[in-house]
C-alpha atoms as a PDB file:
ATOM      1  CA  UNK A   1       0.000   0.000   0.000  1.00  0.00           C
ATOM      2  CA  UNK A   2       3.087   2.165   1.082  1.00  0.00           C
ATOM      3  CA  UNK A   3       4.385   1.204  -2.849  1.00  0.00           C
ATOM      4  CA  UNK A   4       0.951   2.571  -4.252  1.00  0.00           C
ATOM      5  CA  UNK A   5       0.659   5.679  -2.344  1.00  0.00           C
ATOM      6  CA  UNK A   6       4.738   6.394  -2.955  1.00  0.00           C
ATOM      7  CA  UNK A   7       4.250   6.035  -6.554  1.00  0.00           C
ATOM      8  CA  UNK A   8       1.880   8.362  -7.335  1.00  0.00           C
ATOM      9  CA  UNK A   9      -1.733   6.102  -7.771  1.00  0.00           C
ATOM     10  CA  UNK A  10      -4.809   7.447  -6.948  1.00  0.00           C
ATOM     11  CA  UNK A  11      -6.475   4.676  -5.353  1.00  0.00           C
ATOM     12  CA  UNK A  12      -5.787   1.347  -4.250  1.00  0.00           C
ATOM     13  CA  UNK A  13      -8.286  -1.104  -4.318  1.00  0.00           C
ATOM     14  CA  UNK A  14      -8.622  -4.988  -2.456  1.00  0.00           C
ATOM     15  CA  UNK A  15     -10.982  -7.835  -3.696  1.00  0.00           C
ATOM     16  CA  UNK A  16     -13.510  -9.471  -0.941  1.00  0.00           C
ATOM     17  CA  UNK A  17     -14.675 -12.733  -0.007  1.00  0.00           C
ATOM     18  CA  UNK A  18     -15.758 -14.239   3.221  1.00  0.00           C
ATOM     19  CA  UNK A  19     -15.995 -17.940   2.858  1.00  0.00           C
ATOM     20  CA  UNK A  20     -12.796 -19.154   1.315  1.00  0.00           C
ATOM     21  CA  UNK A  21     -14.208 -22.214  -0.098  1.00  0.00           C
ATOM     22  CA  UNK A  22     -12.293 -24.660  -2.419  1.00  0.00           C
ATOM     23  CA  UNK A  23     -13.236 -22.882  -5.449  1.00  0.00           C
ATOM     24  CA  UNK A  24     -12.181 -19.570  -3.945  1.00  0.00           C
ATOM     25  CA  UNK A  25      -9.118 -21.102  -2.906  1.00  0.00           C
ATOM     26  CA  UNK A  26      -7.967 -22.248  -5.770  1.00  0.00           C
ATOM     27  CA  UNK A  27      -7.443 -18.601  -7.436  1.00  0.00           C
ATOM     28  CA  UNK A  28      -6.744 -16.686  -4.246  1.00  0.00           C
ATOM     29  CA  UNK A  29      -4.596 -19.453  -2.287  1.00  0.00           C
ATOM     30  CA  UNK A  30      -3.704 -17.998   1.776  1.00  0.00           C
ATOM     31  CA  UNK A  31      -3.306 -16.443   3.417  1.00  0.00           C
ATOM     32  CA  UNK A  32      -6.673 -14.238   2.579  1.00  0.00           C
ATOM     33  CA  UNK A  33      -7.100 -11.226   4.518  1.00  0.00           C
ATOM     34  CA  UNK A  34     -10.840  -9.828   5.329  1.00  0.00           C
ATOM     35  CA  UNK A  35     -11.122  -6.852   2.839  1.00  0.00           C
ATOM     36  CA  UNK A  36     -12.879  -4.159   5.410  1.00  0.00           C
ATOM     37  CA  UNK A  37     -10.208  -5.277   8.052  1.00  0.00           C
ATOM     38  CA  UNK A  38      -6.987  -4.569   6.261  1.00  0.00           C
ATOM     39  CA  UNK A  39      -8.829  -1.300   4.707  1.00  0.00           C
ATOM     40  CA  UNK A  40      -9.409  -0.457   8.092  1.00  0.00           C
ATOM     41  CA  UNK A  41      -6.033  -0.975   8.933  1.00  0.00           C
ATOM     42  CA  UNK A  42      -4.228   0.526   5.980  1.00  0.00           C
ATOM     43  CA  UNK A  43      -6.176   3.422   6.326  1.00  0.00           C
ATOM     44  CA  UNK A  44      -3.547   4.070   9.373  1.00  0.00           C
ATOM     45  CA  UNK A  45      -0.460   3.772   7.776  1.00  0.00           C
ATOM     46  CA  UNK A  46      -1.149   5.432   4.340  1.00  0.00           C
ATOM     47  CA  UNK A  47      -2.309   9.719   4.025  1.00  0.00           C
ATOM     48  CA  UNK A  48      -3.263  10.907   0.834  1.00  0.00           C
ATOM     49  CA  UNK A  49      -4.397   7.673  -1.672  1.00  0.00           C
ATOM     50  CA  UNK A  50      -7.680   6.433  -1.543  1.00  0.00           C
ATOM     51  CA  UNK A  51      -8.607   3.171  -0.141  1.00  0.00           C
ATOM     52  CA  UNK A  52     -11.430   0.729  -1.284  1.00  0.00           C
ATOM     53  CA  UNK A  53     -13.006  -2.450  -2.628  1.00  0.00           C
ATOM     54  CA  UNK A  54     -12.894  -4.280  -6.446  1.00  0.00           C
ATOM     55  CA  UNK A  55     -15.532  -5.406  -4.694  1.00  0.00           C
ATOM     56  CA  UNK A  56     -17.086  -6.456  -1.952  1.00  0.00           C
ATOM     57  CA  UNK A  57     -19.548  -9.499  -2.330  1.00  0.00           C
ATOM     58  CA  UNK A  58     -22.394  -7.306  -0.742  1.00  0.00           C
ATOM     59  CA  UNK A  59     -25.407 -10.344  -0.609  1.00  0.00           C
ATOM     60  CA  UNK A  60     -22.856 -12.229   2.005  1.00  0.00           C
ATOM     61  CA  UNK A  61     -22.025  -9.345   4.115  1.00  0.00           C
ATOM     62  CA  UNK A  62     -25.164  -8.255   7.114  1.00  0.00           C
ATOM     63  CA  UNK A  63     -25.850  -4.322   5.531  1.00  0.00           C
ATOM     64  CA  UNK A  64     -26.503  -3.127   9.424  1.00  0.00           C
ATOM     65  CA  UNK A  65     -22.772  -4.128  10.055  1.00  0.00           C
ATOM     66  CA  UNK A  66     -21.210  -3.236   6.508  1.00  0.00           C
ATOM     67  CA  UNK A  67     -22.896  -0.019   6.665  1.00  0.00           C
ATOM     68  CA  UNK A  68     -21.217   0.971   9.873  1.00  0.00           C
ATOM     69  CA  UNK A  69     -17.990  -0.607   9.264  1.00  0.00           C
ATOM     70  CA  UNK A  70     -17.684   0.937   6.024  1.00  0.00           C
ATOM     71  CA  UNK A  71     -18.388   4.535   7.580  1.00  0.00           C
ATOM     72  CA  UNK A  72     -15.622   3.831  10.090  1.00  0.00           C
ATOM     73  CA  UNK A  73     -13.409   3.221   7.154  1.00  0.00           C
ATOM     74  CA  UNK A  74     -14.034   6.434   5.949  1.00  0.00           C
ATOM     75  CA  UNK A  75     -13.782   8.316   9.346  1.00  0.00           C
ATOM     76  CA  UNK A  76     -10.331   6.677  10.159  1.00  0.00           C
ATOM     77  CA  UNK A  77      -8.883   7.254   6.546  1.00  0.00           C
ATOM     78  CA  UNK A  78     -10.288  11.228   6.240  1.00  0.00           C
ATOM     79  CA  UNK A  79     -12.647  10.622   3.895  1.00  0.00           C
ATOM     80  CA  UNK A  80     -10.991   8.391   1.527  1.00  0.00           C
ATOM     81  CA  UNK A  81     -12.801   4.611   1.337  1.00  0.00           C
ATOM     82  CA  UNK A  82     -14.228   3.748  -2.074  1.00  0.00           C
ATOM     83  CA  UNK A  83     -16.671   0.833  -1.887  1.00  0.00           C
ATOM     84  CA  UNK A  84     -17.281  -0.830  -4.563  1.00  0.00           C
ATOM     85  CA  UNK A  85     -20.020  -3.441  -4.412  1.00  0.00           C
ATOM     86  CA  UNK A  86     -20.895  -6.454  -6.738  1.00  0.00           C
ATOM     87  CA  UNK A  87     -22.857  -9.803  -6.574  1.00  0.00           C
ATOM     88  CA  UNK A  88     -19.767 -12.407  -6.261  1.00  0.00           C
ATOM     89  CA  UNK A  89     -19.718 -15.475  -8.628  1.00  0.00           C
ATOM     90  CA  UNK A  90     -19.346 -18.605  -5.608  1.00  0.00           C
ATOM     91  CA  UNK A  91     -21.955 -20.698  -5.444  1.00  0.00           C
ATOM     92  CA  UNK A  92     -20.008 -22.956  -2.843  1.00  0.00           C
ATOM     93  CA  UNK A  93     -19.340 -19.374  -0.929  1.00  0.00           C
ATOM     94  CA  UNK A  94     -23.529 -18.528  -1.188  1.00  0.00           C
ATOM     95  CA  UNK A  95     -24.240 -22.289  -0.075  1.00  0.00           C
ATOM     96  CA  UNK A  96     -21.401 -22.241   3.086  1.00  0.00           C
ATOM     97  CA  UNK A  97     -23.144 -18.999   4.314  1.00  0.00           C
ATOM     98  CA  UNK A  98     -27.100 -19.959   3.881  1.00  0.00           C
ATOM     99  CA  UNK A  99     -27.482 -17.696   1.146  1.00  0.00           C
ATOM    100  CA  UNK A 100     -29.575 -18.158  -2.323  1.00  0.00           C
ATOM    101  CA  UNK A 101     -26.996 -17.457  -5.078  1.00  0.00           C
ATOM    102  CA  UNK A 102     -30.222 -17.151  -7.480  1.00  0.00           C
ATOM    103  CA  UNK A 103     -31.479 -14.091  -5.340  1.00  0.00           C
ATOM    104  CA  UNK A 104     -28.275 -12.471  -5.006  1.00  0.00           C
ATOM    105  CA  UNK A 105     -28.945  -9.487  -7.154  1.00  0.00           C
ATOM    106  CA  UNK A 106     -32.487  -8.495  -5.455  1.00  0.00           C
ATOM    107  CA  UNK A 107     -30.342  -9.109  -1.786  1.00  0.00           C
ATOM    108  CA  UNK A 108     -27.933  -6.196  -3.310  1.00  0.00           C
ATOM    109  CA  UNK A 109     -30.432  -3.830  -4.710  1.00  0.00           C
ATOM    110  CA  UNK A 110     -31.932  -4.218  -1.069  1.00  0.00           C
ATOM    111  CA  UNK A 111     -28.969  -4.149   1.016  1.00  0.00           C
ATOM    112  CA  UNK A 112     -27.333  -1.063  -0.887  1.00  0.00           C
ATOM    113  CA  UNK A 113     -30.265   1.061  -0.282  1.00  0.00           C
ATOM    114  CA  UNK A 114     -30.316   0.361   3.022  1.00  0.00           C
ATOM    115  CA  UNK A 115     -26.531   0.881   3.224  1.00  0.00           C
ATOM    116  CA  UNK A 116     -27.290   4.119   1.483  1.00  0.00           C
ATOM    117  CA  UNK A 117     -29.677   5.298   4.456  1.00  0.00           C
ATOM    118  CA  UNK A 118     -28.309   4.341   7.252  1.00  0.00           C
ATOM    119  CA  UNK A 119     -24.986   6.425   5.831  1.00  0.00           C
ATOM    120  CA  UNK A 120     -26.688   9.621   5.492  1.00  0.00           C
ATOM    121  CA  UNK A 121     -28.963   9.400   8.610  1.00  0.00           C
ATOM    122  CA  UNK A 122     -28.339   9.266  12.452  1.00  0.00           C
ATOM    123  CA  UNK A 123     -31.570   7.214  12.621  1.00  0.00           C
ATOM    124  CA  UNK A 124     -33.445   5.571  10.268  1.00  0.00           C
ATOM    125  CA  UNK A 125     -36.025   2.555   8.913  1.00  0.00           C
ATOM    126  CA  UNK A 126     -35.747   0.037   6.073  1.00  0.00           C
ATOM    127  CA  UNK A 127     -38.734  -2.003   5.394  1.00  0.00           C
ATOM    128  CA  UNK A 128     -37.069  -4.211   2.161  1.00  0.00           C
ATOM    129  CA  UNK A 129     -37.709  -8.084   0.906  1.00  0.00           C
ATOM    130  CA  UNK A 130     -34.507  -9.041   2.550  1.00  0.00           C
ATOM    131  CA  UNK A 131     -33.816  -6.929   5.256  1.00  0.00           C
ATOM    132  CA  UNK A 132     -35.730  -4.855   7.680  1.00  0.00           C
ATOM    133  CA  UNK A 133     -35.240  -2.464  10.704  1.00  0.00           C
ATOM    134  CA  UNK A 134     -36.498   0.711  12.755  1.00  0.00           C
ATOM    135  CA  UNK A 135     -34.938   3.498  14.002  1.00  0.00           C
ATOM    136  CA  UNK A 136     -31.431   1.933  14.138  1.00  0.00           C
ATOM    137  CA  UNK A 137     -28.287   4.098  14.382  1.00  0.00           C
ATOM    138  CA  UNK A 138     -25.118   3.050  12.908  1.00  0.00           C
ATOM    139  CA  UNK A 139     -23.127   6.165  13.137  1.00  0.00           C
ATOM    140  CA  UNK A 140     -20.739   7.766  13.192  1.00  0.00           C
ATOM    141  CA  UNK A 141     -22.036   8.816   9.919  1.00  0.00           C
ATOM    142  CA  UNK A 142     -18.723   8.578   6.642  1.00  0.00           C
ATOM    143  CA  UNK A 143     -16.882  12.069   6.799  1.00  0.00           C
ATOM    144  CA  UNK A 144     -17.571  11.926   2.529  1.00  0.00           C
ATOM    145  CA  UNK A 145     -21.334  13.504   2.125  1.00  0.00           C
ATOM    146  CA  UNK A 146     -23.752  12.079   1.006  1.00  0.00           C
ATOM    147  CA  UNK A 147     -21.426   9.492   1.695  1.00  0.00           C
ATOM    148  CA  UNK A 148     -18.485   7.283  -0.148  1.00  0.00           C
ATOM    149  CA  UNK A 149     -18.452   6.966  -3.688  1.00  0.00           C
ATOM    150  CA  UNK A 150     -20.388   3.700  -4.169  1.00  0.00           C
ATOM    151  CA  UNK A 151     -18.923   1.820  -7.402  1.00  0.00           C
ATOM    152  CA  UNK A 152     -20.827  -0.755  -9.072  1.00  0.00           C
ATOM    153  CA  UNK A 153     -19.243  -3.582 -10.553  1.00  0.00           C
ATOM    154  CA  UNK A 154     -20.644  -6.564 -13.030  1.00  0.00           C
ATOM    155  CA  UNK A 155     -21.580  -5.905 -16.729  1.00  0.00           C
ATOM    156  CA  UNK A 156     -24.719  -7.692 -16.359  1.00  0.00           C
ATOM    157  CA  UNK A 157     -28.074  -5.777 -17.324  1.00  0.00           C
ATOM    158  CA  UNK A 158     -29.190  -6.177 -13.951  1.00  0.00           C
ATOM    159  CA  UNK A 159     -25.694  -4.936 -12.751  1.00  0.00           C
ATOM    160  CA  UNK A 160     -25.740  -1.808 -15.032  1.00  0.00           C
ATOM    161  CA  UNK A 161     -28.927  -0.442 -14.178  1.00  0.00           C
ATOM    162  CA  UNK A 162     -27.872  -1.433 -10.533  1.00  0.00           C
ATOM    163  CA  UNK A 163     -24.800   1.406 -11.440  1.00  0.00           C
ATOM    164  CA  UNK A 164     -27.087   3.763 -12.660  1.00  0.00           C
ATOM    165  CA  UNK A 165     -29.725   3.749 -10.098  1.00  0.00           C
ATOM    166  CA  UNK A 166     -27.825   3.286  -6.971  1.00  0.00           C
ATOM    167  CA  UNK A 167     -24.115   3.882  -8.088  1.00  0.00           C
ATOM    168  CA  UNK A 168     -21.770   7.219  -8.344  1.00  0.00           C
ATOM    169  CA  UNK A 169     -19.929   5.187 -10.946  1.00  0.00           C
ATOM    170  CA  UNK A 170     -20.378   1.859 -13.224  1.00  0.00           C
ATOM    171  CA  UNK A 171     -17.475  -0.484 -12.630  1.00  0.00           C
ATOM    172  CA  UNK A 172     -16.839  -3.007 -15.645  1.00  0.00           C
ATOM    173  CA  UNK A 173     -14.230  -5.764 -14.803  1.00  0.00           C
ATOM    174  CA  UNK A 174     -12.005  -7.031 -17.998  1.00  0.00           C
ATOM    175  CA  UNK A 175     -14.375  -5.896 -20.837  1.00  0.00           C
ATOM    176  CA  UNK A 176     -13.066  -5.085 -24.256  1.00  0.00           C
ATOM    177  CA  UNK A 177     -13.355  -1.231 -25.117  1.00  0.00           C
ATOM    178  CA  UNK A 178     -15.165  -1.631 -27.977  1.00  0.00           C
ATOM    179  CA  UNK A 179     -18.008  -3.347 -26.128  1.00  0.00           C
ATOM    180  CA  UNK A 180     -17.530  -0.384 -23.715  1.00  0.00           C
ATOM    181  CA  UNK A 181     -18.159   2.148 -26.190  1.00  0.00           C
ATOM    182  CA  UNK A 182     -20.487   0.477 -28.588  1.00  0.00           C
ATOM    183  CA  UNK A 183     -22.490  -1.589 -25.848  1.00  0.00           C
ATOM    184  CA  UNK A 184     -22.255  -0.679 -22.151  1.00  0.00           C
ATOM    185  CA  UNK A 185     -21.995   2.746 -22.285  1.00  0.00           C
ATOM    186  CA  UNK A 186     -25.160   2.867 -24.132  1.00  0.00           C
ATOM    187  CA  UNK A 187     -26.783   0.891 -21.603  1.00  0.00           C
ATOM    188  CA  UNK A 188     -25.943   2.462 -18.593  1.00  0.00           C
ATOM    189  CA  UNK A 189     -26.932   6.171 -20.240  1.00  0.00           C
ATOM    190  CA  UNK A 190     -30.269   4.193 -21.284  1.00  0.00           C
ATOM    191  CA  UNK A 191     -30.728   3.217 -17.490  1.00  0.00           C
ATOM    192  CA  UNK A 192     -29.565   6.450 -16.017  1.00  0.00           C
ATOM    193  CA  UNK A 193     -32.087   8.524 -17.827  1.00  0.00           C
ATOM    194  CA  UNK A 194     -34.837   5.904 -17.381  1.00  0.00           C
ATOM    195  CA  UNK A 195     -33.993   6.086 -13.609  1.00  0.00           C
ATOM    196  CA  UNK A 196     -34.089  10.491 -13.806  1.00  0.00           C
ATOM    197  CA  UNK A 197     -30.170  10.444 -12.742  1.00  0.00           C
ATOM    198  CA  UNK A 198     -26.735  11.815 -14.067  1.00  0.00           C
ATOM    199  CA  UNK A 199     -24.612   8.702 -15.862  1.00  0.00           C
ATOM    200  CA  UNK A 200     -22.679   7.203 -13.082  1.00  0.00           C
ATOM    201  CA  UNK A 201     -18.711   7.712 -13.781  1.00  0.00           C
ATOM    202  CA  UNK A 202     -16.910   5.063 -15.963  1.00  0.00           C
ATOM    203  CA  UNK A 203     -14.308   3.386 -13.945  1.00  0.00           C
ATOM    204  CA  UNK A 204     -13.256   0.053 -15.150  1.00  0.00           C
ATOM    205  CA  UNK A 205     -10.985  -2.303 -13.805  1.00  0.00           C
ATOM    206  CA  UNK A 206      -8.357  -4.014 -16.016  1.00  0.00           C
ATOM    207  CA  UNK A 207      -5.611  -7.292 -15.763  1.00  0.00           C
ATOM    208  CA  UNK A 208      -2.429  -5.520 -16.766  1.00  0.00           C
ATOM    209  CA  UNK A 209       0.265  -7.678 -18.179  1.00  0.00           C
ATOM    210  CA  UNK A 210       2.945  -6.051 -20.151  1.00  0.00           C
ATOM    211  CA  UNK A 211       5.020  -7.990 -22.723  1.00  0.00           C
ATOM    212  CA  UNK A 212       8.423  -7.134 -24.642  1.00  0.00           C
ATOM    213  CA  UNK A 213       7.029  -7.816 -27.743  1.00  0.00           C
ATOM    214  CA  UNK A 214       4.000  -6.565 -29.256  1.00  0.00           C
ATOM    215  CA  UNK A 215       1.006  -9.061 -29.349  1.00  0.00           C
ATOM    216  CA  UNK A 216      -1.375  -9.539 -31.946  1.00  0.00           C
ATOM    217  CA  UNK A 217      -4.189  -6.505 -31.853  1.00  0.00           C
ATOM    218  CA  UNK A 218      -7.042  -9.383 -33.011  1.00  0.00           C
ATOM    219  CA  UNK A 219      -6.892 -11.548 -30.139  1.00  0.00           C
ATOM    220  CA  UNK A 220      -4.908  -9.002 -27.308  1.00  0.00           C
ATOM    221  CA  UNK A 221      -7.116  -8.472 -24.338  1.00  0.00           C
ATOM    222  CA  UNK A 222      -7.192  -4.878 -22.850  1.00  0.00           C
ATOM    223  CA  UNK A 223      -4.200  -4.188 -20.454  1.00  0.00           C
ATOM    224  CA  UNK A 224      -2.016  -6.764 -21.857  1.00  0.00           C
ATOM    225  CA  UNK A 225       1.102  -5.931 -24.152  1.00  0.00           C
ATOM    226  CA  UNK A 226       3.237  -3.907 -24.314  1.00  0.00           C
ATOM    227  CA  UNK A 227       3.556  -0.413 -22.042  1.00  0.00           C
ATOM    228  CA  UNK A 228       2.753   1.609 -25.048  1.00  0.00           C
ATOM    229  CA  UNK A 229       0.269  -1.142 -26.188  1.00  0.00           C
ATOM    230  CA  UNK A 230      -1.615  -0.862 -22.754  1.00  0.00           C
ATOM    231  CA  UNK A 231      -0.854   3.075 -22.987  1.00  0.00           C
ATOM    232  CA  UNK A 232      -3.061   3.376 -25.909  1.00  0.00           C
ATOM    233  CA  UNK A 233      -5.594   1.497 -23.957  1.00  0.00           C
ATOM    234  CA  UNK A 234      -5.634   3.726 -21.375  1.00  0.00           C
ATOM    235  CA  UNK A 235      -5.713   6.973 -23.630  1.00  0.00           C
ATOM    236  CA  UNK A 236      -9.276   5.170 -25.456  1.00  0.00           C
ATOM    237  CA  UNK A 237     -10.223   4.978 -22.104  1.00  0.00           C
ATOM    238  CA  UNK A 238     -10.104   8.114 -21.497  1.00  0.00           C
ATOM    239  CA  UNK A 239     -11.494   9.438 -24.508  1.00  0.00           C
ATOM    240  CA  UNK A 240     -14.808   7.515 -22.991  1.00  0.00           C
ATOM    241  CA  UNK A 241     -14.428   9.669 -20.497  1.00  0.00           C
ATOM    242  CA  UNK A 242     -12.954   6.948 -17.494  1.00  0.00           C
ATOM    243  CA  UNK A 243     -12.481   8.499 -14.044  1.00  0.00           C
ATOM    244  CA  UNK A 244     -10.037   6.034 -13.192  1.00  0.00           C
ATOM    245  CA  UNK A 245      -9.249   2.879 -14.693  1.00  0.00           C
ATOM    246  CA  UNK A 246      -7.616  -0.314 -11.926  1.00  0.00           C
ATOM    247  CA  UNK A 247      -4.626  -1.858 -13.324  1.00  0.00           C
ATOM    248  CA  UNK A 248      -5.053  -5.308 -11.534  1.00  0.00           C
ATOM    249  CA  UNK A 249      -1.774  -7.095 -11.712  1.00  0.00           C
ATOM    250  CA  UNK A 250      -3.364 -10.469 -10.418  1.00  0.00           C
ATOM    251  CA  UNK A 251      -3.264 -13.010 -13.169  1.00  0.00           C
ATOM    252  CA  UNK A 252      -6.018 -15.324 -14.328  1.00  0.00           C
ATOM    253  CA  UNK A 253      -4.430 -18.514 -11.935  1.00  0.00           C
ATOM    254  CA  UNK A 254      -1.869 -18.636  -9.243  1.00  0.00           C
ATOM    255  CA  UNK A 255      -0.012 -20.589 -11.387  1.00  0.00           C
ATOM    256  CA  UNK A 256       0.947 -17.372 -13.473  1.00  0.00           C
ATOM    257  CA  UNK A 257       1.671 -15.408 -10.527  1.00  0.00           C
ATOM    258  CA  UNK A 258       4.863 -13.172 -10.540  1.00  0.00           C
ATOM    259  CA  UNK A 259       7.115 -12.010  -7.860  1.00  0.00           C
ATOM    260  CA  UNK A 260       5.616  -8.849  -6.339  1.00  0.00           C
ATOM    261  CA  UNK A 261       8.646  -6.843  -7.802  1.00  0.00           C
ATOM    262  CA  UNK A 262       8.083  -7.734 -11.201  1.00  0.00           C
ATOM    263  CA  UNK A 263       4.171  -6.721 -10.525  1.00  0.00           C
ATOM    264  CA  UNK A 264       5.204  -3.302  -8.654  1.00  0.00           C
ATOM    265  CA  UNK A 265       7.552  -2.326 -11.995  1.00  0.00           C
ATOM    266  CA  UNK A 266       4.753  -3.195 -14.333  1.00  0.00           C
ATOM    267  CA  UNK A 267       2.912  -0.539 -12.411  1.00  0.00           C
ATOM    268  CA  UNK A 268       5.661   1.801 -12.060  1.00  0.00           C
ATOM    269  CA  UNK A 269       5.999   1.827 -15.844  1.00  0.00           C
ATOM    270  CA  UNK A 270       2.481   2.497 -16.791  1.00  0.00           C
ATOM    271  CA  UNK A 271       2.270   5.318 -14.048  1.00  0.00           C
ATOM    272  CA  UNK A 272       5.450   7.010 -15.867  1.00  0.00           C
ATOM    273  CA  UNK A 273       3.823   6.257 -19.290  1.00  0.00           C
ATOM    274  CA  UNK A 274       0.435   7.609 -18.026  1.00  0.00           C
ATOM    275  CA  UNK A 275       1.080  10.829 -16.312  1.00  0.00           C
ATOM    276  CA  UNK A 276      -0.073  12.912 -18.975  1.00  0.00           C
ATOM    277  CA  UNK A 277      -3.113  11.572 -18.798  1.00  0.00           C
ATOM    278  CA  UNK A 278      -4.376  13.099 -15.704  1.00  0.00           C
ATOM    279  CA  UNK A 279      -2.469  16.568 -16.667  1.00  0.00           C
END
C-alpha cells in the first residue's frame, strides 16, 4: 500500500470474499485477509491515496454491520474509502453462508439502499424483501457527504442499471473497449435517464500484463502488451471519459503469478507512461 501511495496512484483497491471455499481457494490461495479489516487498517499507515473495494460481495455481508464498518473506514482514513459493491460469482461461498446465489442481485439492490440510508442518517427505517429495521443508528455517519463513492461492478443488465440507479460510478471488470463504447456505455446512459439520474462515472478495472514484444491486436485483451500497447488502452479509455481505470496485476491462476517486484515495476511503468493523462 506504502508502494501505491509512494508512486503516485490514486487509489488502491482490495478484492472481498468471506468464505474461502475450495473454489475460492484455488485462485486466491492464503493467506486471505478480510477486505474491510486490512482497509481499516491501511487506512492508518497510508495519508493521501484512496482506499477501497474491487468489490465487496455485498449479498454475504449483514448491511446493518457493513454499513457501519464501512463509515468507520471512511472516518479513520479522512474521507478516503471507495466501496465498490458487486454480486460475487461462488456458489459454494452462497451455499457455506445460507445464502440463495439465485437471489443475489435483489439481496444487493436491497442491502445497498439500506446501506445508502443508514450512511446519510443518524436514525433511520428500512422495510425491504430481505432486510428490515427501525430506528437503528449506525453512526458515526462517513466524513464523505452524502457518503463514499459507491462503485458498481458486473456488466450484467441487472448490474448496469444497478450502477445507474444506486451507483456514483459503473465499474466493468475485464471488458473489451469496444463493447464499452459500442455496448455498455449505451446501456448504462439508457438506465440512467430511465432512472431520472446523471450517468454514473466510468471506472473500469483491467488485468495488466505487459510484454516485450507486441502481441497480436485481433486476439490481445485490454491491459495486456506492451507499455505503449496498454498506454493506448488507457488513452481510449479516457477518450470515454474513465475516471479512473484499476490496473489489476493479479493473473487469471496462481499458477501465473509473478514475484511482487516484477508486478510493482509493471505498475511503475504504466504510471510514468500515463502521467499525462491526468495533466
Amino acid at each position: 500500500m506504502r508502494f501505491a501511495e509512494n508512486t503516485g496512484f490514486a487509489a488502491a483497491l482490495m478484492s472481498d470474499h468471506v468464505a474461502v471455499t475450495p473454489d475460492v481457494a484455488e485462485l486466491y490461495p492464503p493467506p486471505f485477509y478480510d477486505s474491510l479489516t486490512t482497509l481499516a487498517w491501511m487506512a492508518g499507515i497510508t495519508e493521501r491515496i484512496q482506499l477501497g473495494t474491487t468489490v465487496t460481495v455485498l449479498p454475504l455481508r449483514n448491511p446493518l454491520s457493513t454499513a457501519r464498518v464501512t463509515a468507520n473506514i471512511d472516518q479513520f482514513s479522512g474521507g478516503r474509502f471507495i466501496f465498490g459493491v458487486g454480486v460475487g460469482w461462488s456458489t459454494k461461498e452462497y451455499t457455506a453462508l445460507g445464502i440463495p446465489f439465485e437471489r443475489r442481485g435483489a439481496i444487493t439492490d436491497d442491502y445497498l439502499a439500506a446501506i445508502k440510508k443508514l450512511w446519510t442518517a443518524t436514525a433511520t427505517s428500512h422495510d425491504g424483501e430481505f432486510v428490515s429495521f427501525r430506528d437503528v443508528r449506525t453512526g458515526p455517519n462517513p466524513s464523505q457527504r452524502p457518503h463514499p463513492p459507491i462503485w458498481v461492478g458486473g456488466s450484467s443488465p441487472r448490474a448496469i442499471r444497478r450502477a445507474a440507479r444506486l451507483g456514483d460510478a459503473w465499474h466493468p471488470i475485464n471488458e473489451p473497449i469496444d463493447w464499452l463504447r459500442t455496448k455498455g456505455l449505451d446501456a448504462l446512459q439508457r438506465e440512467a435517464d430511465s432512472a431520472g439520474r446523471s450517468v454514473p462515472d466510468l471506472c473500469p478495472r483491467i488485468r495488466l500484463r505487459l510484454t516485450d514484444t507486441a502481441l497480436d491486436e485481433s486476439d490481445r485483451r485490454v491491459g495486456e502488451g506492451t507499455a505503449d500497447q496498454v498506454l493506448g488502452d488507457l488513452e481510449e479509455l479516457a477518450t470515454l471519459g474513465a475516471a479512473y481505470v484499476v490496473l489489476d496485476t493479479n493473473p487469471d491462476h496462481p499458477s501465473q503469478r509473478r514475484p511482487p517486484s516484477v508486478d510493482w515495476r509493471m505498475l511503475e511503468t504504466m504510471v510514468s507512461k500515463a502521467r499525462h493523462l491526468t495533466g
